[in-house]
Protein backbone atom coordinates (compact mmCIF):
# COMPACT_ATOMS: atom_id res chain seq x y z
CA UNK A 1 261.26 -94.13 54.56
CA UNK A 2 262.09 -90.42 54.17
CA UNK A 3 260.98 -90.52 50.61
CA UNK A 4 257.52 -92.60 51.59
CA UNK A 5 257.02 -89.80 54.22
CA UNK A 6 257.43 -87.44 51.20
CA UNK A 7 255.17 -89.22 48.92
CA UNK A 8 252.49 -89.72 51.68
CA UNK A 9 252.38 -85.83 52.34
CA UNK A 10 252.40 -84.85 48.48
CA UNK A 11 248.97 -87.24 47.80
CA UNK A 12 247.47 -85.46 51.23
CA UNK A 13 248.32 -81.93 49.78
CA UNK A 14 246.47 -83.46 46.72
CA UNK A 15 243.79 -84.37 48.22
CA UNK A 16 242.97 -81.15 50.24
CA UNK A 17 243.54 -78.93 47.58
CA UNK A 18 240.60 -80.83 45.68
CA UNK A 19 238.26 -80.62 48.67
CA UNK A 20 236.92 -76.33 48.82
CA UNK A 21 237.66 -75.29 51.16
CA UNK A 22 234.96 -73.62 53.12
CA UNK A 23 235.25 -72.12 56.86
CA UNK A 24 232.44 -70.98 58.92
CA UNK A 25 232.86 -67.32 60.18
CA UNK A 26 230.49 -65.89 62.79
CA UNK A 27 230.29 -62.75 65.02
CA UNK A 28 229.30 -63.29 69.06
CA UNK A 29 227.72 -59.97 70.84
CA UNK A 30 229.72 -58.80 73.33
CA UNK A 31 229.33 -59.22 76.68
CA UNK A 32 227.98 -63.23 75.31
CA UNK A 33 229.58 -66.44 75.84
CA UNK A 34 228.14 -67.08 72.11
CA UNK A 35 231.54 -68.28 71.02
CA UNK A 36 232.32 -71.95 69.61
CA UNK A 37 236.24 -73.21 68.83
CA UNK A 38 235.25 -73.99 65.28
CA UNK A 39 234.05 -70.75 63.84
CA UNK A 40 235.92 -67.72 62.82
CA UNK A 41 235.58 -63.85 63.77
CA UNK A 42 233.96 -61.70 61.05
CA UNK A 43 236.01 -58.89 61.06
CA UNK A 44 239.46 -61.14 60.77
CA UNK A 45 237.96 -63.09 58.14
CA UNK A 46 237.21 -59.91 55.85
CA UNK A 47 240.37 -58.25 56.44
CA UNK A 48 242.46 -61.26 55.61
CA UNK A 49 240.17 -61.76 52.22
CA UNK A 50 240.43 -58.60 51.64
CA UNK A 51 244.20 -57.90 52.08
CA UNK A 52 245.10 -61.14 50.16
CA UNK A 53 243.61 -59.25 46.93
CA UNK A 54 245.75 -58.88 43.86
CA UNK A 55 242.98 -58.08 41.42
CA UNK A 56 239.82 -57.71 41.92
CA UNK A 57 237.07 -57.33 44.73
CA UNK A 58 233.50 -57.80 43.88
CA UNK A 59 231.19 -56.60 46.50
CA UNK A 60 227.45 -56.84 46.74
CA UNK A 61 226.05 -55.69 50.14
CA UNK A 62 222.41 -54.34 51.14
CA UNK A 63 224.24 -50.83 52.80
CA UNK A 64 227.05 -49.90 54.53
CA UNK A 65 226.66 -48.69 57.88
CA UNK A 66 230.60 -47.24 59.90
CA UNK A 67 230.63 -45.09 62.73
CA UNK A 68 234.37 -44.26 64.10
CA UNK A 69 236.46 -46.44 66.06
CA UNK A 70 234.26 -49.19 65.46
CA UNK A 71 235.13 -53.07 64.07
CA UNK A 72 234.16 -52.14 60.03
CA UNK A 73 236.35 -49.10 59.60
CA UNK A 74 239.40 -51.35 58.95
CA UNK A 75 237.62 -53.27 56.40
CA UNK A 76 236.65 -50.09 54.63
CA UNK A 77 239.87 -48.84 55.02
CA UNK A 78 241.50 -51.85 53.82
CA UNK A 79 239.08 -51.80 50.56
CA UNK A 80 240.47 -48.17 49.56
CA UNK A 81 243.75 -49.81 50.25
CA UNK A 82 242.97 -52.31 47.80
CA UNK A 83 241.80 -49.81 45.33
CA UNK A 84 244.63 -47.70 45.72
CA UNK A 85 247.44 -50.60 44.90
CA UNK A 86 245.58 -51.30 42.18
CA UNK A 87 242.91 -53.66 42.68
CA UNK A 88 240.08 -53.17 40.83
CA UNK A 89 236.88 -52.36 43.20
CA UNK A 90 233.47 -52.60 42.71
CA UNK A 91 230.71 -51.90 45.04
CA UNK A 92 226.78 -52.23 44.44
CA UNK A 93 224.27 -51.59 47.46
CA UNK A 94 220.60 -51.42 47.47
CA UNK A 95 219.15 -47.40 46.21
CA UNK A 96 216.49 -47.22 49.17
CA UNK A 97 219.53 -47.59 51.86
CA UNK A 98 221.96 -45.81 50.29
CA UNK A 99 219.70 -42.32 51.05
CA UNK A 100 220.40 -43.48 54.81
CA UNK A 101 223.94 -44.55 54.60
CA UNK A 102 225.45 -43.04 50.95
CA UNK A 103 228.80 -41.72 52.78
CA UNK A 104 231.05 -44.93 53.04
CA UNK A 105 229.42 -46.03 49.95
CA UNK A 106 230.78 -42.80 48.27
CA UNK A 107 234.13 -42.70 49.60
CA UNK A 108 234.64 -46.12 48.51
CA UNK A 109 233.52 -45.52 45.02
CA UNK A 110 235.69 -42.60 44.72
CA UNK A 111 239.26 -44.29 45.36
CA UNK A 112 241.43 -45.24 42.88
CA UNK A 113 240.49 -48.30 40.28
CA UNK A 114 237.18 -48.35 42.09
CA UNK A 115 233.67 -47.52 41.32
CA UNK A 116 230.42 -47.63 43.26
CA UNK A 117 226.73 -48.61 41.94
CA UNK A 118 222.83 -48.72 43.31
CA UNK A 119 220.57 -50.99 42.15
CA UNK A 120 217.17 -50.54 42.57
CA UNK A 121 215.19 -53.97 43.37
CA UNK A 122 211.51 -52.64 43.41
CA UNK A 123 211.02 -53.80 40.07
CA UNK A 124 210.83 -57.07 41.53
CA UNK A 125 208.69 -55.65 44.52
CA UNK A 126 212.14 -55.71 46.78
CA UNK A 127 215.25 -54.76 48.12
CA UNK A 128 218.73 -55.92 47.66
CA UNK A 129 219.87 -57.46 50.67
CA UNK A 130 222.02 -60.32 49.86
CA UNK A 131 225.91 -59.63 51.58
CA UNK A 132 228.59 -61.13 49.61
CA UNK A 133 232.08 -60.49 47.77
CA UNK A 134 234.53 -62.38 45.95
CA UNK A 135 238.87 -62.11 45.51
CA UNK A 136 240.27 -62.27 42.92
CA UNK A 137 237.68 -65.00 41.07
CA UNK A 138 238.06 -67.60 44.02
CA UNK A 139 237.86 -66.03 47.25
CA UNK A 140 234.01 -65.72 48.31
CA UNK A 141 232.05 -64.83 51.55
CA UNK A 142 228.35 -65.10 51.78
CA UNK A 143 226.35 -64.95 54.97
CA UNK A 144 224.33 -62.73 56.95
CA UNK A 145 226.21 -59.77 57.77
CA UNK A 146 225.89 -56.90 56.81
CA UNK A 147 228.51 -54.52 56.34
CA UNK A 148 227.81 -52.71 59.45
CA UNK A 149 229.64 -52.09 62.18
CA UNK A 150 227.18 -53.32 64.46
CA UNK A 151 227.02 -56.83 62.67
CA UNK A 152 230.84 -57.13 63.75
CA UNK A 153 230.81 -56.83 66.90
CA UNK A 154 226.93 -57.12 68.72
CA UNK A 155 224.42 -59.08 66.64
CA UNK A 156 224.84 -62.88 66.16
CA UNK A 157 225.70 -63.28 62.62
CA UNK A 158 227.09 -66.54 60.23
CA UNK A 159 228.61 -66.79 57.18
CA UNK A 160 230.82 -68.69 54.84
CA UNK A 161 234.40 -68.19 53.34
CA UNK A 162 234.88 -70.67 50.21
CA UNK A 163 237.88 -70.62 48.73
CA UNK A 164 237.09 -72.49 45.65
CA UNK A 165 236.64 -70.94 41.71
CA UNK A 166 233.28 -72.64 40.64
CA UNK A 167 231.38 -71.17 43.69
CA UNK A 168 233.13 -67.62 43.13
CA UNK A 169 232.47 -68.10 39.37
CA UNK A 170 228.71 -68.45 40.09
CA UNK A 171 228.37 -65.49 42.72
CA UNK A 172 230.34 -63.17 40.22
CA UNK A 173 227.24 -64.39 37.40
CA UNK A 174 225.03 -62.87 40.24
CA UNK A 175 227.02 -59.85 41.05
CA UNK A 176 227.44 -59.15 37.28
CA UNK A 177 223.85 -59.94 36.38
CA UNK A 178 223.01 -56.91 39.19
CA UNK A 179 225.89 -54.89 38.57
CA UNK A 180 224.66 -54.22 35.18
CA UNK A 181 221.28 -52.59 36.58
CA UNK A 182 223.27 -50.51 38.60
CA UNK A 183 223.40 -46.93 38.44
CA UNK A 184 226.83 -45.15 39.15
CA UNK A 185 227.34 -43.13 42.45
CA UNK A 186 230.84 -42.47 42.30
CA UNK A 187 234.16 -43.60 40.87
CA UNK A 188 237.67 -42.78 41.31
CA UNK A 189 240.96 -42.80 38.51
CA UNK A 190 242.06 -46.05 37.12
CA UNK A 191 245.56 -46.38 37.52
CA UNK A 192 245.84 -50.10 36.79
CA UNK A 193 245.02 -52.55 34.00
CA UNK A 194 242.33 -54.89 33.98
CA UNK A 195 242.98 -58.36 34.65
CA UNK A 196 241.93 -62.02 33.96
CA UNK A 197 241.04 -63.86 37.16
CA UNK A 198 241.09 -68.11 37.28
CA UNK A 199 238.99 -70.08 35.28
CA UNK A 200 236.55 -72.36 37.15
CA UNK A 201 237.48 -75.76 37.85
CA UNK A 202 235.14 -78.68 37.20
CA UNK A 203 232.08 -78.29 39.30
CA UNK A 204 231.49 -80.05 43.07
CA UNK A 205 227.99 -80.78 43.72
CA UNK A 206 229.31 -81.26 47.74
CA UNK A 207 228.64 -77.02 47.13
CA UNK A 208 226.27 -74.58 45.47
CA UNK A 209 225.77 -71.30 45.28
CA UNK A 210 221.57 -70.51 45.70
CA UNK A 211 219.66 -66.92 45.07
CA UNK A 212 216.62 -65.51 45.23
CA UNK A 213 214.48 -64.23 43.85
CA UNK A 214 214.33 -67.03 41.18
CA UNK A 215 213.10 -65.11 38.45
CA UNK A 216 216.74 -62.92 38.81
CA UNK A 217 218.27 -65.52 38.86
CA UNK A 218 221.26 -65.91 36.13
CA UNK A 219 220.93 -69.11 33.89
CA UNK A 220 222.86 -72.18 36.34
CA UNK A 221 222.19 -70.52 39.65
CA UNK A 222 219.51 -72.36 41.47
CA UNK A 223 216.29 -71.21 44.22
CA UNK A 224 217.18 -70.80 47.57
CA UNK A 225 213.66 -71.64 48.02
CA UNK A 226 213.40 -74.51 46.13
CA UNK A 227 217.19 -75.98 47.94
CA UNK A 228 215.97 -75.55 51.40
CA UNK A 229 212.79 -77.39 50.71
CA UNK A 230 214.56 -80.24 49.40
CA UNK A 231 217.08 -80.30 52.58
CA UNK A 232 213.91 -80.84 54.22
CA UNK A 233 212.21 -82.81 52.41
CA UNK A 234 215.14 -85.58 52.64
CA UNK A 235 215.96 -85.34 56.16
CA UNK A 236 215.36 -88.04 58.28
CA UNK A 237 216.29 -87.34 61.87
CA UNK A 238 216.40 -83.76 62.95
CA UNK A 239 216.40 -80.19 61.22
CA UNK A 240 217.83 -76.94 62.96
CA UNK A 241 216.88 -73.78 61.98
CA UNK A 242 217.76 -70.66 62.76
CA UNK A 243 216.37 -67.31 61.47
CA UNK A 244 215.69 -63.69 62.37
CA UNK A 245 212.15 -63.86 61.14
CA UNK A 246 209.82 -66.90 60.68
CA UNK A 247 205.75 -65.93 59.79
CA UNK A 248 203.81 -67.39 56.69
CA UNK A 249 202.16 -63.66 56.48
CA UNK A 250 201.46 -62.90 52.94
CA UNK A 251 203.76 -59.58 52.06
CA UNK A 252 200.76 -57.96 50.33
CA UNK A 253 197.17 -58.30 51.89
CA UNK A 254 194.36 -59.83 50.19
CA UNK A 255 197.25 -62.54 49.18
CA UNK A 256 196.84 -66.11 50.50
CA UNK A 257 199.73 -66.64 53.53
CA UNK A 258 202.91 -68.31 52.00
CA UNK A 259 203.18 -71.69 53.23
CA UNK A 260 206.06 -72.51 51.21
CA UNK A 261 208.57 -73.56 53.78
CA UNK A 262 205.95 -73.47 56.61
CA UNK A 263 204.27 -77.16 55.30
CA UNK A 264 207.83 -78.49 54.84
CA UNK A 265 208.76 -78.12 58.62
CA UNK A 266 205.40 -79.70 59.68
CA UNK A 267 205.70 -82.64 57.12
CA UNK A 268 208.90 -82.83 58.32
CA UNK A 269 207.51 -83.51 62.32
CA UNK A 270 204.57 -85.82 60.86
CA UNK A 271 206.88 -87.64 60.05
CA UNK A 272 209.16 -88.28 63.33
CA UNK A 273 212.09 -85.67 62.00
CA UNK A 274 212.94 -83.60 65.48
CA UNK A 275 212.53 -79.88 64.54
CA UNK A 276 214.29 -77.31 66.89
CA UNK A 277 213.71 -74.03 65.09
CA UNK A 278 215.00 -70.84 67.15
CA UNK A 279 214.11 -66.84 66.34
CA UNK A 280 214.73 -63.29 67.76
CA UNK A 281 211.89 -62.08 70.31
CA UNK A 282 212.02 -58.60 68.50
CA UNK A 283 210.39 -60.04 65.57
CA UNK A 284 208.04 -63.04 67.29
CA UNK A 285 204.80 -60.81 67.37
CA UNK A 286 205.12 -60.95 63.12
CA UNK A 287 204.99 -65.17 63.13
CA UNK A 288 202.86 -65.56 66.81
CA UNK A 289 200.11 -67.75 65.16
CA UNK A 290 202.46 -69.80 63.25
CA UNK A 291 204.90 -70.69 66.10
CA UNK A 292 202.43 -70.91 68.02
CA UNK A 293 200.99 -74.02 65.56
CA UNK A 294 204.38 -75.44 65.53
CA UNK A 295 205.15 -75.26 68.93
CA UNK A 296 202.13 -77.95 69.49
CA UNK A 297 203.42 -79.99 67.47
CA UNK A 298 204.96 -83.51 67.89
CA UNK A 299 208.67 -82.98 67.49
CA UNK A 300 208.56 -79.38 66.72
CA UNK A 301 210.29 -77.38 69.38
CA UNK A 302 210.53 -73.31 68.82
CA UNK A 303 212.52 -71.38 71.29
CA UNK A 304 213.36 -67.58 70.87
CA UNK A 305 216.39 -65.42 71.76
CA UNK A 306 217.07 -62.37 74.04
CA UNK A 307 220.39 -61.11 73.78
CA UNK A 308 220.99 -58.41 76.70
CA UNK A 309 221.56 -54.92 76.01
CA UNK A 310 225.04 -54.15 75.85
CA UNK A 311 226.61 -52.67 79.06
CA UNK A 312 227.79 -49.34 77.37
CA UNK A 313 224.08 -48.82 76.43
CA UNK A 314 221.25 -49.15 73.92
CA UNK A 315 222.52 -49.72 70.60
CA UNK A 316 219.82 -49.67 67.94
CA UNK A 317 219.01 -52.27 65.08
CA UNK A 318 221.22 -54.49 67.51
CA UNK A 319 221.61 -57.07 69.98
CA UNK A 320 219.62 -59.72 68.29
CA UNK A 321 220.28 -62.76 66.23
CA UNK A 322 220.35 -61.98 62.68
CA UNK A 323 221.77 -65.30 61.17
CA UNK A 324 220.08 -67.26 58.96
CA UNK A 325 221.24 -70.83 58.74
CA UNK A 326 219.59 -74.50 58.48
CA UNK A 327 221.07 -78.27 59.75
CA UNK A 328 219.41 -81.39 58.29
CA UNK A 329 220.88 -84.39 59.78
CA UNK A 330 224.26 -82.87 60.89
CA UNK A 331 225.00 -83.60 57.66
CA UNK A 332 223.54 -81.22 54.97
CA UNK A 333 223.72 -77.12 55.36
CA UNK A 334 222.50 -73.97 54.30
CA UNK A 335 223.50 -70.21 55.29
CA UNK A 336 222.26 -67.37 53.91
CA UNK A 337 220.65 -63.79 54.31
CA UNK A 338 216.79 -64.72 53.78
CA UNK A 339 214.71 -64.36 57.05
CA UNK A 340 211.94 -67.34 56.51
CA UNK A 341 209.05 -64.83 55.16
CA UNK A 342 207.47 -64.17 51.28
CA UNK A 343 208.97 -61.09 50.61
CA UNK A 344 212.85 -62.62 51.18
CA UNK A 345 212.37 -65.34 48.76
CA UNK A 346 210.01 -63.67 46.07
CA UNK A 347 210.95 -60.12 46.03
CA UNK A 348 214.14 -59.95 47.38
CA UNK A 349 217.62 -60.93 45.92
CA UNK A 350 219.49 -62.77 48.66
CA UNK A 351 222.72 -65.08 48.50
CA UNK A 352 223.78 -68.19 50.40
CA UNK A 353 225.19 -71.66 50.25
CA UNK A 354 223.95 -75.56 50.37
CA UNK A 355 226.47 -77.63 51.65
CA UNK A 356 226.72 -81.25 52.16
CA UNK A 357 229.58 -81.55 54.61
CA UNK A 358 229.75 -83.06 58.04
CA UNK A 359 232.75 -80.79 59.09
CA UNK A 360 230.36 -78.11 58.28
CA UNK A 361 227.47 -79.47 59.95
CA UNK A 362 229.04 -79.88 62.93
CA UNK A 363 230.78 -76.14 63.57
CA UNK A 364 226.68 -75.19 62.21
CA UNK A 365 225.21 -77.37 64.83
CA UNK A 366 228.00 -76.19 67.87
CA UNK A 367 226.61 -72.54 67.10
CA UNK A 368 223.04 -73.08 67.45
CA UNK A 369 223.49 -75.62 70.17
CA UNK A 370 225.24 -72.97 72.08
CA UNK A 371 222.51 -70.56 71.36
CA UNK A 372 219.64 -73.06 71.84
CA UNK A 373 221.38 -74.24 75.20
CA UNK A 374 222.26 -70.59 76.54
CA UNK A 375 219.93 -68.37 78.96
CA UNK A 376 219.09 -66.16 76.23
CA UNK A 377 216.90 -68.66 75.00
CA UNK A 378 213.14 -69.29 75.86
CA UNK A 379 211.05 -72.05 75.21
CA UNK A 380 208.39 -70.42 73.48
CA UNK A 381 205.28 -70.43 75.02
CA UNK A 382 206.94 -70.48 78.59
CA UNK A 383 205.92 -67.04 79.13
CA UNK A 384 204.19 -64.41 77.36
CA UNK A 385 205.57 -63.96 73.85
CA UNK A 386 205.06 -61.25 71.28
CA UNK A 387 202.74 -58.86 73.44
């Protein structure tokens, strides 16, 4: 019997280290009930990534933003940590932020085995904003925080952790695709030698790696655009969405409004699919004419979110949700960092997952039910909006 029970645990240890692992990580505002059992902090997630690093870290974030004694100076100072034991670092942000936050980014580049890049992304009429890094060639978080200390601790963010080398693989072709634009900023001694990480396993369509815009996009790595739509397009019973921003406003004027995902939500209603789409008031004057359509819809609900100031006082570029994230059938999942307007998926390189996982789903669907079900949310159209 012993030996069953032995041979019994040794095809379950199999079988889980097949499945990738993926965990959902999110950030609640303080002073919110936000919370749900299945998620993970932020902060806790990145330090642990980040201190389990033997050889190299790979980060790729719009700017970094640390003020003292808040949650993100850990994880900065457990990057130079990193550096300094000899993991090699390497940190690219986008050029226009960096003049507003080029200190951390700086600091960081200058630490041992490290070095720090800008890209610029107006060639492509952009930014970069995506927020991502991978450990060691099979570590990887994607999501949409940014590495700001105010995105730890009070604005609603989600993200991803994968632990799996395929999908870190395929976010390194990114990083390295960008990384090569770069320009340097700073970079410290190397006291270590370079290192090979994991090869990547055979692939798992159950998870993919999606970018925009498409036309950066490194050869295998598919449209965000283009994978949303199709979640969409096959769902059958309800979609959730939740986003910072939702208009169809073209991003340059004279330009025809981009309907893109806009006709896929109300295809999605004409045809009996329950649509519960949810967005911050600060940015509900942008998209007023097109919630407004989908709010009289059949089966299209929109409700926006207030989250209260925070007790200690105003806190700018804060206290909002800021996740971007989409159920289809509590089955099927994306998360990324594009807000649901033109510029994000044209112009803009951004970073996420699709997911087909009920586990997933689920922890998804607890977070924006909480949200959707709290009193920060509003039906829309239940009182003035946007004015």
């Amino acid at each position: 019997m012993k030996h069953l029970r032995l041979v019994l645990l040794a095809l379950f240890c199999q079988v889980a280290i097949a499945l990738p692992p993926v965990q959902v990580v999110l950030t609640v505002p303080l002073e919110t009930n936000l919370g749900v059992p299945g998620a993970l902090d932020s902060q806790k997630v990145w330090l642990d990534m980040i201190g389990d690093a033997k050889n190299t870290l790979d980060l790729e974030q719009f700017y970094v933003s640390d003020q003292a004694g808040e949650p993100l100076a850990p994880v900065l100072a457990a990057i130079q940590e990193a550096g300094k034991r000899g993991v090699k670092v390497r940190l690219l942000v986008d050029s226009k932020f960096y003049q507003t936050y080029p200190d951390s980014v700086k600091q960081i580049g200058a630490t041992a085995n490290s070095e720090a890049r800008t890209i610029d992304y107006s060639t492509y009429g952009g930014v970069q904003h995506a927020k991502f890094f991978v450990v060691d060639g099979k570590d990887s978080f994607a999501g949409s925080q940014n590495f700001d200390w105010r995105a730890l601790e009070h604005i609603h963010e989600v993200g991803l952790r994968v632990t799996d080398t395929v999908i870190a693989s395929d976010l390194t072709k990114i990083f390295q695709k960008d990384w090569s634009e770069g320009v340097v900023v700073s970079h410290g001694p190397i006291t270590s030698q370079p290192v090979t990480n994991p090869i990547a396993d055979e692939r798992d369509s159950d998870l993919t790696v999606v970018a925009s815009p498409a036309v950066a996009n490194p050869s295998g790595i598919g449209y965000t655009g283009d994978a949303v739509l199709g979640l969409m397009k096959s769902a059958k019973k309800t979609i959730r969405i939740q986003v910072m921003e939702y208009t169809t406003k073209a991003a340059s004027n004279g330009k025809a409004n981009w309907k893109y995902l806009n006709d896929a939500v109300v295809a999605a209603a004409k045809r009996g699919v329950n649509v519960q789409l949810m967005v911050d008031i600060s940015d509900v004057k942008k998209g007023k004419a097109d919630l407004t359509a989908l709010s009289k819809l059949a089966n299209v609900e929109v409700r926006t979110v207030t989250i209260p100031q925070f007790s200690g006082g105003v806190i700018p570029f804060a206290r909002l949700i800021h996740s971007k994230y989409l159920v289809a059938d509590g089955a099927d999942s994306w998360v990324g960092s594009e807000n649901w307007s033109e510029g994000y998926f044209l112009n803009t390189r951004d970073v996420g997952f699709v997911i087909h996982s009920g586990q997933v789903a689920d922890t998804l669907t607890q977070i924006f039910d909480k949200v959707w079900q709290s009193a920060y949310a509003t039906r829309f159209g239940a009182t003035t909006q946007g004015s």
